[in-house]
PDB file of N, CA and C in Angstrom:
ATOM      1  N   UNK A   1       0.817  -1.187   0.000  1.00  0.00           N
ATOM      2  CA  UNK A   1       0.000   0.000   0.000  1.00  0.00           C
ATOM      3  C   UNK A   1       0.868   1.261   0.000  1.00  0.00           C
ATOM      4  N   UNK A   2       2.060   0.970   0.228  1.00  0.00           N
ATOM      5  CA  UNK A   2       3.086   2.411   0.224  1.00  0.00           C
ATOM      6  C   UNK A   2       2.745   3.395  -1.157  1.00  0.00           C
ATOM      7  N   UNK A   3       2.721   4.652  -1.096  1.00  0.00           N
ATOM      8  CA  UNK A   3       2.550   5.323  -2.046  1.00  0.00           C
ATOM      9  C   UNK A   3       1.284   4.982  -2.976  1.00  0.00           C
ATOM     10  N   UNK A   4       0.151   4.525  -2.521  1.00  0.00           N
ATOM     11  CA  UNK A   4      -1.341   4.561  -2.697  1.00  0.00           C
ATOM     12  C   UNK A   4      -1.927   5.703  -2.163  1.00  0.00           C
ATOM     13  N   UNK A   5      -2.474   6.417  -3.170  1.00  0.00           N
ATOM     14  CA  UNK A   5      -2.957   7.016  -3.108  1.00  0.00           C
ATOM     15  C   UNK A   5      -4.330   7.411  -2.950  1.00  0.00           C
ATOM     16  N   UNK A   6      -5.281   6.861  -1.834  1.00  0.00           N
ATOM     17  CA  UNK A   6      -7.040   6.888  -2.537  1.00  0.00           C
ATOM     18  C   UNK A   6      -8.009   8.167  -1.970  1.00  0.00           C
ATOM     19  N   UNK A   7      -6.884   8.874  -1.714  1.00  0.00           N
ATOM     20  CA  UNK A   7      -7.579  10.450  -1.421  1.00  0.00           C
ATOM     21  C   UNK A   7      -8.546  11.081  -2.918  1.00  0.00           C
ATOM     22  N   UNK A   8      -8.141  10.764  -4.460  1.00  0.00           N
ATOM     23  CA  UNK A   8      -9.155  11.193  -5.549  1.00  0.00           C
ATOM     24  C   UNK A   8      -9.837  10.513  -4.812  1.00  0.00           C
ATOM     25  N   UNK A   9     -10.042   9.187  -4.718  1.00  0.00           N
ATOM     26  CA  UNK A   9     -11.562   8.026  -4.786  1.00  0.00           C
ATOM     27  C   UNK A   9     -12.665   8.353  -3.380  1.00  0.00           C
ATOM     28  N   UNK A  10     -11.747   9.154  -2.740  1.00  0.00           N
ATOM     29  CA  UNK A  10     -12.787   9.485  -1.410  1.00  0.00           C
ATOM     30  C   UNK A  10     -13.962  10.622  -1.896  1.00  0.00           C
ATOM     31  N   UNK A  11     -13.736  11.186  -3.035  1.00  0.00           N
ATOM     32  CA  UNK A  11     -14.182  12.045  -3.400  1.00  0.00           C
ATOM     33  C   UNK A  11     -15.820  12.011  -4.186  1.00  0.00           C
ATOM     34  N   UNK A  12     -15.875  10.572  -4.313  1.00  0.00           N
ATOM     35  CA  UNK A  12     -16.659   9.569  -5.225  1.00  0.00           C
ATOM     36  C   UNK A  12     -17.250   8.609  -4.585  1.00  0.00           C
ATOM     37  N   UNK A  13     -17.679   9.160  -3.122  1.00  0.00           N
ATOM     38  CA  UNK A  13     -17.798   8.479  -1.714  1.00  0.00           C
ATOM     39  C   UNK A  13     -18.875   9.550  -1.637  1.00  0.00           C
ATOM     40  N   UNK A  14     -21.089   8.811  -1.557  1.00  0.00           N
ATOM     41  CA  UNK A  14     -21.774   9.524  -1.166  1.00  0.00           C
ATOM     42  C   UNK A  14     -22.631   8.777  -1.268  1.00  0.00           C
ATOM     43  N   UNK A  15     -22.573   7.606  -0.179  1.00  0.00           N
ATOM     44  CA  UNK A  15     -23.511   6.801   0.637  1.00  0.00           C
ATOM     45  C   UNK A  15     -22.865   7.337   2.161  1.00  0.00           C
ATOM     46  N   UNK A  16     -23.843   6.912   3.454  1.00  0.00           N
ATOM     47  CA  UNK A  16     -23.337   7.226   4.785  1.00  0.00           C
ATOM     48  C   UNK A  16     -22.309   6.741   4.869  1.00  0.00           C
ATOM     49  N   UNK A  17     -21.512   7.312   5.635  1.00  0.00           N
ATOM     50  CA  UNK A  17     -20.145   6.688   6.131  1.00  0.00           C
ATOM     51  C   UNK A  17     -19.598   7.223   7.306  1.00  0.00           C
ATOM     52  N   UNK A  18     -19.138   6.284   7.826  1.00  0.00           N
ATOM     53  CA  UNK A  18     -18.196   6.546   9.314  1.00  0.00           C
ATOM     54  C   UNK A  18     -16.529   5.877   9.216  1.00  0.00           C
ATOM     55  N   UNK A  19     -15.984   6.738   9.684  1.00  0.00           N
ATOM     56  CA  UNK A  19     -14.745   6.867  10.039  1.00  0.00           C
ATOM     57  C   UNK A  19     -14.486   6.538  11.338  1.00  0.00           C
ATOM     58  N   UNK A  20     -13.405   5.697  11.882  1.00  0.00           N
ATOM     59  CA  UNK A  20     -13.047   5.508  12.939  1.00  0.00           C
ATOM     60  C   UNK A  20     -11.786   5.588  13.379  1.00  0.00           C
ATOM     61  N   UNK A  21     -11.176   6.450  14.211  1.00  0.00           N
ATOM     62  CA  UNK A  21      -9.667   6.972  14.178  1.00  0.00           C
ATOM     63  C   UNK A  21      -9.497   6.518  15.223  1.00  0.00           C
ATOM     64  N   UNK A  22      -8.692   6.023  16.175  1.00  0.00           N
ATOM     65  CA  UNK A  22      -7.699   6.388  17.119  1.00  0.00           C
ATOM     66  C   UNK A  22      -7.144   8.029  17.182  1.00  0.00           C
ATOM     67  N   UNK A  23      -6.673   8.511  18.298  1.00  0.00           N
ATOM     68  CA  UNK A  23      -6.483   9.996  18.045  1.00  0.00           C
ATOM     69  C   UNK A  23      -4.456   9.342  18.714  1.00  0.00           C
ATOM     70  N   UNK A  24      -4.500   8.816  18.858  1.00  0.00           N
ATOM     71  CA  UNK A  24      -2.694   8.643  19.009  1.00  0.00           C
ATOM     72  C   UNK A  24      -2.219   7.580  17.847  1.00  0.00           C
ATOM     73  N   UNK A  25      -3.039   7.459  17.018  1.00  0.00           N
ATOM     74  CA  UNK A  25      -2.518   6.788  16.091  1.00  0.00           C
ATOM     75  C   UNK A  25      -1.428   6.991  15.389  1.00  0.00           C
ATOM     76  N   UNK A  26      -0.277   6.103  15.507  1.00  0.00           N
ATOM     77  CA  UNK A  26       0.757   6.269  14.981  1.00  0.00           C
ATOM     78  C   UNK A  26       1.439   5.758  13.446  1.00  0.00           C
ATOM     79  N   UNK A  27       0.645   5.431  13.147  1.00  0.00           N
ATOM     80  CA  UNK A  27       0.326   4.268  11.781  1.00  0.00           C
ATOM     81  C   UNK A  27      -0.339   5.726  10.801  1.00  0.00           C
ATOM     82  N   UNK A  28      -1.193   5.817  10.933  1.00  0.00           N
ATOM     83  CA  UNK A  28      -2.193   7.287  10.314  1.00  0.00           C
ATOM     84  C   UNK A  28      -2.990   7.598  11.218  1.00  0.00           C
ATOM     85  N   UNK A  29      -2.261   9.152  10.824  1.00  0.00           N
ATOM     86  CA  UNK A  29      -2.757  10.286  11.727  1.00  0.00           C
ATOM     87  C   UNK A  29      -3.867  10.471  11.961  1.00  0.00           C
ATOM     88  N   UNK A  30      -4.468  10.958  12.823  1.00  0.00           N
ATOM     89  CA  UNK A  30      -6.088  11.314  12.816  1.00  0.00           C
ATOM     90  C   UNK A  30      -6.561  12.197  11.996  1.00  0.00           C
ATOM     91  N   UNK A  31      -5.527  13.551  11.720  1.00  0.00           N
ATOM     92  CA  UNK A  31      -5.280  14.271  10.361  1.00  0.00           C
ATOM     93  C   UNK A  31      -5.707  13.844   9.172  1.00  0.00           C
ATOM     94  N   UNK A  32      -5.627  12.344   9.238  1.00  0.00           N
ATOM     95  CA  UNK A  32      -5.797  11.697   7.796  1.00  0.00           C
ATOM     96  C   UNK A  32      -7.819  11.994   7.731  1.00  0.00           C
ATOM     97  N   UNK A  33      -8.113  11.202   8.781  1.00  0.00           N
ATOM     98  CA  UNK A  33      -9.489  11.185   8.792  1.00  0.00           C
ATOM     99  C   UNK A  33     -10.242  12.655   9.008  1.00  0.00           C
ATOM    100  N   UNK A  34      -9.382  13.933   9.204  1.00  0.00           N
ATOM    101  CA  UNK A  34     -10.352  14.729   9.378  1.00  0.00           C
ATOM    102  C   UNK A  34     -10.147  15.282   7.491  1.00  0.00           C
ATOM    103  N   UNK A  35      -9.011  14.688   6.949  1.00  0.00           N
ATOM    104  CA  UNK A  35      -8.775  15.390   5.733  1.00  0.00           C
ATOM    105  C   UNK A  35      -9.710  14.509   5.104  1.00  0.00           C
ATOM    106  N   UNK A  36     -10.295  13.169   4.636  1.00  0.00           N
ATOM    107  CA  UNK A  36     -10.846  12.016   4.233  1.00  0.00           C
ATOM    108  C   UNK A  36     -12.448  12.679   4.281  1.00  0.00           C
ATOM    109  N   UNK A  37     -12.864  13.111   5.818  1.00  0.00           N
ATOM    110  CA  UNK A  37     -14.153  13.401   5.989  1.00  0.00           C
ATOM    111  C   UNK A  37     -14.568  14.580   5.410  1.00  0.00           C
ATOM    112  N   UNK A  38     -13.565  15.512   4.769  1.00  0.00           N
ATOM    113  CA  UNK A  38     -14.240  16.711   4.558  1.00  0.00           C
ATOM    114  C   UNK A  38     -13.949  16.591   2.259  1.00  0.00           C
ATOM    115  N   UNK A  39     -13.074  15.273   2.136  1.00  0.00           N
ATOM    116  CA  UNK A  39     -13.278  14.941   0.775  1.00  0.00           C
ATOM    117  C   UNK A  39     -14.676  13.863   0.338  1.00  0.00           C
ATOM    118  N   UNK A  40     -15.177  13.234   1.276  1.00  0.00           N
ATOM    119  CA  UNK A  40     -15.854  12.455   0.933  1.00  0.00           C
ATOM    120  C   UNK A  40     -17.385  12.972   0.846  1.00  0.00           C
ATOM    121  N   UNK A  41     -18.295  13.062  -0.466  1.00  0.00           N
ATOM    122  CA  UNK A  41     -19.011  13.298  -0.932  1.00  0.00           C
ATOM    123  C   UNK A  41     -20.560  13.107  -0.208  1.00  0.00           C
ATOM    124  N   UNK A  42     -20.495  12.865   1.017  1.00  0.00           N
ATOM    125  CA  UNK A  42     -21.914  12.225   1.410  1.00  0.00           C
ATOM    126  C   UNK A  42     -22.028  13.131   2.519  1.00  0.00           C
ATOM    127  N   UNK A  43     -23.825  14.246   2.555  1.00  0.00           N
ATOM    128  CA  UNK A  43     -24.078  14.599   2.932  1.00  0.00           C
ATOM    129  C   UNK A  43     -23.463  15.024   4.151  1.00  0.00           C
ATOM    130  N   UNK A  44     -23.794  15.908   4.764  1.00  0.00           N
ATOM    131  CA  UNK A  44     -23.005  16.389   6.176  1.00  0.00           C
ATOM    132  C   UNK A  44     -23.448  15.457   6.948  1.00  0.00           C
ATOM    133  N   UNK A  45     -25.030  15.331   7.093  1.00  0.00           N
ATOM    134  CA  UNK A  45     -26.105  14.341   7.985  1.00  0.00           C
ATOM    135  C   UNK A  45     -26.071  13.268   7.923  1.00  0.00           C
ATOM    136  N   UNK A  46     -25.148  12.721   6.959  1.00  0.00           N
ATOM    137  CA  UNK A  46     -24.926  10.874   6.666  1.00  0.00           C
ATOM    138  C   UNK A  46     -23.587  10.462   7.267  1.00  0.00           C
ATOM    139  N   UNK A  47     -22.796  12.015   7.616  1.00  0.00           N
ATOM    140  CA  UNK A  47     -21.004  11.146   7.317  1.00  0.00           C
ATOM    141  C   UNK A  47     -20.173  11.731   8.506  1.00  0.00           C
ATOM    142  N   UNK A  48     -20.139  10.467   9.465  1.00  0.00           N
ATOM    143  CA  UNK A  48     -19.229  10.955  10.912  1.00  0.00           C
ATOM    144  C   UNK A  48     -17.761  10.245  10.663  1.00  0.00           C
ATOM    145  N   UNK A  49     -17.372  11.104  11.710  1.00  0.00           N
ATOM    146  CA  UNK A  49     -16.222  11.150  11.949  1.00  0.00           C
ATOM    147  C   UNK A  49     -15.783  11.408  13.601  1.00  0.00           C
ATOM    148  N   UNK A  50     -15.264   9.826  13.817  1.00  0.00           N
ATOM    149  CA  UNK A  50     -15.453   9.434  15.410  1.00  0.00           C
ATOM    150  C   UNK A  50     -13.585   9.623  15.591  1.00  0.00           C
ATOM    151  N   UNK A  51     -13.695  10.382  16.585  1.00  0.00           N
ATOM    152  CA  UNK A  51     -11.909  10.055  17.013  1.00  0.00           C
ATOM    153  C   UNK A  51     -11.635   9.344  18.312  1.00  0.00           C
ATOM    154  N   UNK A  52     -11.379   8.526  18.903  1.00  0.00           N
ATOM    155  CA  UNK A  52     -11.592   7.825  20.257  1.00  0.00           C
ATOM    156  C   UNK A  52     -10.213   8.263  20.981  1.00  0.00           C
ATOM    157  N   UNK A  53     -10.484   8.956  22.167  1.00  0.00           N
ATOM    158  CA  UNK A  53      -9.287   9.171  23.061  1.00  0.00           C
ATOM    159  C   UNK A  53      -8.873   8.460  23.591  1.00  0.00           C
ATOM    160  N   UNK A  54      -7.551   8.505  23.896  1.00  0.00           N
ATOM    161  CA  UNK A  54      -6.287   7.317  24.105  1.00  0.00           C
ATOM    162  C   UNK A  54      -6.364   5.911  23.729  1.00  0.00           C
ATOM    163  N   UNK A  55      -6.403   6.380  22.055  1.00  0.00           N
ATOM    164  CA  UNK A  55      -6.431   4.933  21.062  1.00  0.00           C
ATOM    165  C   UNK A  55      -5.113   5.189  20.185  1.00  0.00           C
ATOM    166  N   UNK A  56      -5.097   3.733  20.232  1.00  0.00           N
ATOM    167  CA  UNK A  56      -3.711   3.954  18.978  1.00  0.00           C
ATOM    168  C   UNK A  56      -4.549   3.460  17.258  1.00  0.00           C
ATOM    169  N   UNK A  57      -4.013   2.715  16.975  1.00  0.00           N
ATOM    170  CA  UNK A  57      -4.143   2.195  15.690  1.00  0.00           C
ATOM    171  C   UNK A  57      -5.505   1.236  15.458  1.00  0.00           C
ATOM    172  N   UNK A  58      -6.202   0.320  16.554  1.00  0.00           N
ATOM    173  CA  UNK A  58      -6.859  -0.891  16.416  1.00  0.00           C
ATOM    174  C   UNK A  58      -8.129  -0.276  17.349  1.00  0.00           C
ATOM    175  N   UNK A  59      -9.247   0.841  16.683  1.00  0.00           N
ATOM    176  CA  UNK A  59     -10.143   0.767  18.179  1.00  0.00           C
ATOM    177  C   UNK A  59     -11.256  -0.471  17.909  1.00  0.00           C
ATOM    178  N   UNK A  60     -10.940  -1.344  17.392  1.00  0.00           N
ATOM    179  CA  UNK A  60     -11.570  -2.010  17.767  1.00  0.00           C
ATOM    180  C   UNK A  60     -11.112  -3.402  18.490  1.00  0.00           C
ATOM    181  N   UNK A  61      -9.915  -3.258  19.188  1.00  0.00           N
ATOM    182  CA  UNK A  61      -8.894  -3.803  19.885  1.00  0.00           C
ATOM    183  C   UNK A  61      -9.034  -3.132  21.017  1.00  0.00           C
ATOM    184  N   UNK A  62      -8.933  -1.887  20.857  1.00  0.00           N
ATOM    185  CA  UNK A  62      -8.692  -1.165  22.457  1.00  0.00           C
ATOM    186  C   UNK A  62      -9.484  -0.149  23.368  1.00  0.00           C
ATOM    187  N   UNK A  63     -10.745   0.008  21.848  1.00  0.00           N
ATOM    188  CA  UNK A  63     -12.166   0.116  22.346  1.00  0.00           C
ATOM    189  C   UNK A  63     -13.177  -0.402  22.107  1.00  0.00           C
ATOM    190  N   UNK A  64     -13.589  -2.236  21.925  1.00  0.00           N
ATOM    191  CA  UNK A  64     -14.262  -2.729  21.555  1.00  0.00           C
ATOM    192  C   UNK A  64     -15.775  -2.600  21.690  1.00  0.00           C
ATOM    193  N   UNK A  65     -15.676  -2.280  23.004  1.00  0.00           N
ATOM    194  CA  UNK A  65     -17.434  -1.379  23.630  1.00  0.00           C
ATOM    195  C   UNK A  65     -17.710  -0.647  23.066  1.00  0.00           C
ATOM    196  N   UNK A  66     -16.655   0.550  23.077  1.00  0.00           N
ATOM    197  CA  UNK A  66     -17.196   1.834  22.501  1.00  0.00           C
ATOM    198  C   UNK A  66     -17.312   1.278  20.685  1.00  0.00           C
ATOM    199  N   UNK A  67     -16.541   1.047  20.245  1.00  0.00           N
ATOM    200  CA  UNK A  67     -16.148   0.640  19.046  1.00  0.00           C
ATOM    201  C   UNK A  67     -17.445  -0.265  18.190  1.00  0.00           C
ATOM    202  N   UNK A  68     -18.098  -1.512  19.163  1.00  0.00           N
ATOM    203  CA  UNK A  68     -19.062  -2.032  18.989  1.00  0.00           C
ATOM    204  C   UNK A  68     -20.278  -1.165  18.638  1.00  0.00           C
ATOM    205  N   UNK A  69     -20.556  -0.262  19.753  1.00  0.00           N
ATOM    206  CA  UNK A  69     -21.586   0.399  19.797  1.00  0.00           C
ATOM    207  C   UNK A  69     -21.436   1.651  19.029  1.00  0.00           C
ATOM    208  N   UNK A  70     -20.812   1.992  18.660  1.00  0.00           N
ATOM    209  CA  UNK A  70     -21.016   2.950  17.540  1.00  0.00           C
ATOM    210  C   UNK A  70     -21.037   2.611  16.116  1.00  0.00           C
ATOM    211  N   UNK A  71     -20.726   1.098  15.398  1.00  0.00           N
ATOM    212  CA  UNK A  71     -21.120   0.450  14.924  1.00  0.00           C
ATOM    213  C   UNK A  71     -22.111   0.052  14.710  1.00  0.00           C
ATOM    214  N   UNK A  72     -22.714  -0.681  15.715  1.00  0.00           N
ATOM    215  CA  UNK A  72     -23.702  -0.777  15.709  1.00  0.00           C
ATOM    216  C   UNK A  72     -24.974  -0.168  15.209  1.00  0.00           C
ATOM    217  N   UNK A  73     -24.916   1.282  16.249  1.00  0.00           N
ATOM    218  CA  UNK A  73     -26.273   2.351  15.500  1.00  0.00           C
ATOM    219  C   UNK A  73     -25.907   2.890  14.084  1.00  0.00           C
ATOM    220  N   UNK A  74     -24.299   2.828  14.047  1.00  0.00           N
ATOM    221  CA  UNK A  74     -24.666   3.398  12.810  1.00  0.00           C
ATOM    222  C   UNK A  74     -25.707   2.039  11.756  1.00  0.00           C
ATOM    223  N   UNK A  75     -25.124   0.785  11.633  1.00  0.00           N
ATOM    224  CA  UNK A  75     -25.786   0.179  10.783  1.00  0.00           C
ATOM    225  C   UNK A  75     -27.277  -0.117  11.414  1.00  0.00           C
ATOM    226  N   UNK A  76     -27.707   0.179  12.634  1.00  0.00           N
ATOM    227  CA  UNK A  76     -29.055   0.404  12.548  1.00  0.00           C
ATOM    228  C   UNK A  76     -29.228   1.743  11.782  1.00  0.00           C
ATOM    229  N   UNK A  77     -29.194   2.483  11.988  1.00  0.00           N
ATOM    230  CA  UNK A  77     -29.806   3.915  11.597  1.00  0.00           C
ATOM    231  C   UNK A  77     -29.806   3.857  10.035  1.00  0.00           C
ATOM    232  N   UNK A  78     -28.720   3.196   9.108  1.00  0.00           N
ATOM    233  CA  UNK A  78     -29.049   3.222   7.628  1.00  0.00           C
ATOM    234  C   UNK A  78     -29.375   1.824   6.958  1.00  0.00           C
ATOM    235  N   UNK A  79     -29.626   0.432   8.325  1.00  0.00           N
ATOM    236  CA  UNK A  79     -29.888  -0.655   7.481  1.00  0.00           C
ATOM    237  C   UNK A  79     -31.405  -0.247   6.417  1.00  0.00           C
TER     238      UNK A  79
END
């Protein structure tokens, strides 16, 4: 994946969508996801952008609760 680029293709992104960052992520920045959320094409009201405090890289490793449950509603809210 080095030098992949899919910042055009986020652009071409406008079904709901959620983002899930770690905010100490050391792998990619959280930077990445606030730059991602404001290219991706889907409504303001469809498209979050979750940052979880004192996460690294895996929140769904190191916030599986939280991580679960925000999952969760989202795919209730647009099944």
């Amino acid at each position: 994946m080095a030098g992949y680029d899919f910042m055009p293709s986020a652009a071409r992104i406008n079904i709901p969508t959620m983002l899930i960052w770690g905010r100490e992520d050391g792998a990619v920045p959280f930077q990445v996801a606030d730059s991602v959320y404001q290219l991706v094409a889907t409504p303001e009201a469809d498209k979050y952008n979750l940052q979880y405090e004192e996460c690294d890289h895996s929140p769904h490793w190191e916030k599986p609760g939280e991580f679960y449950n925000d999952v969760r509603d989202f795919v209730e809210r647009y099944k």
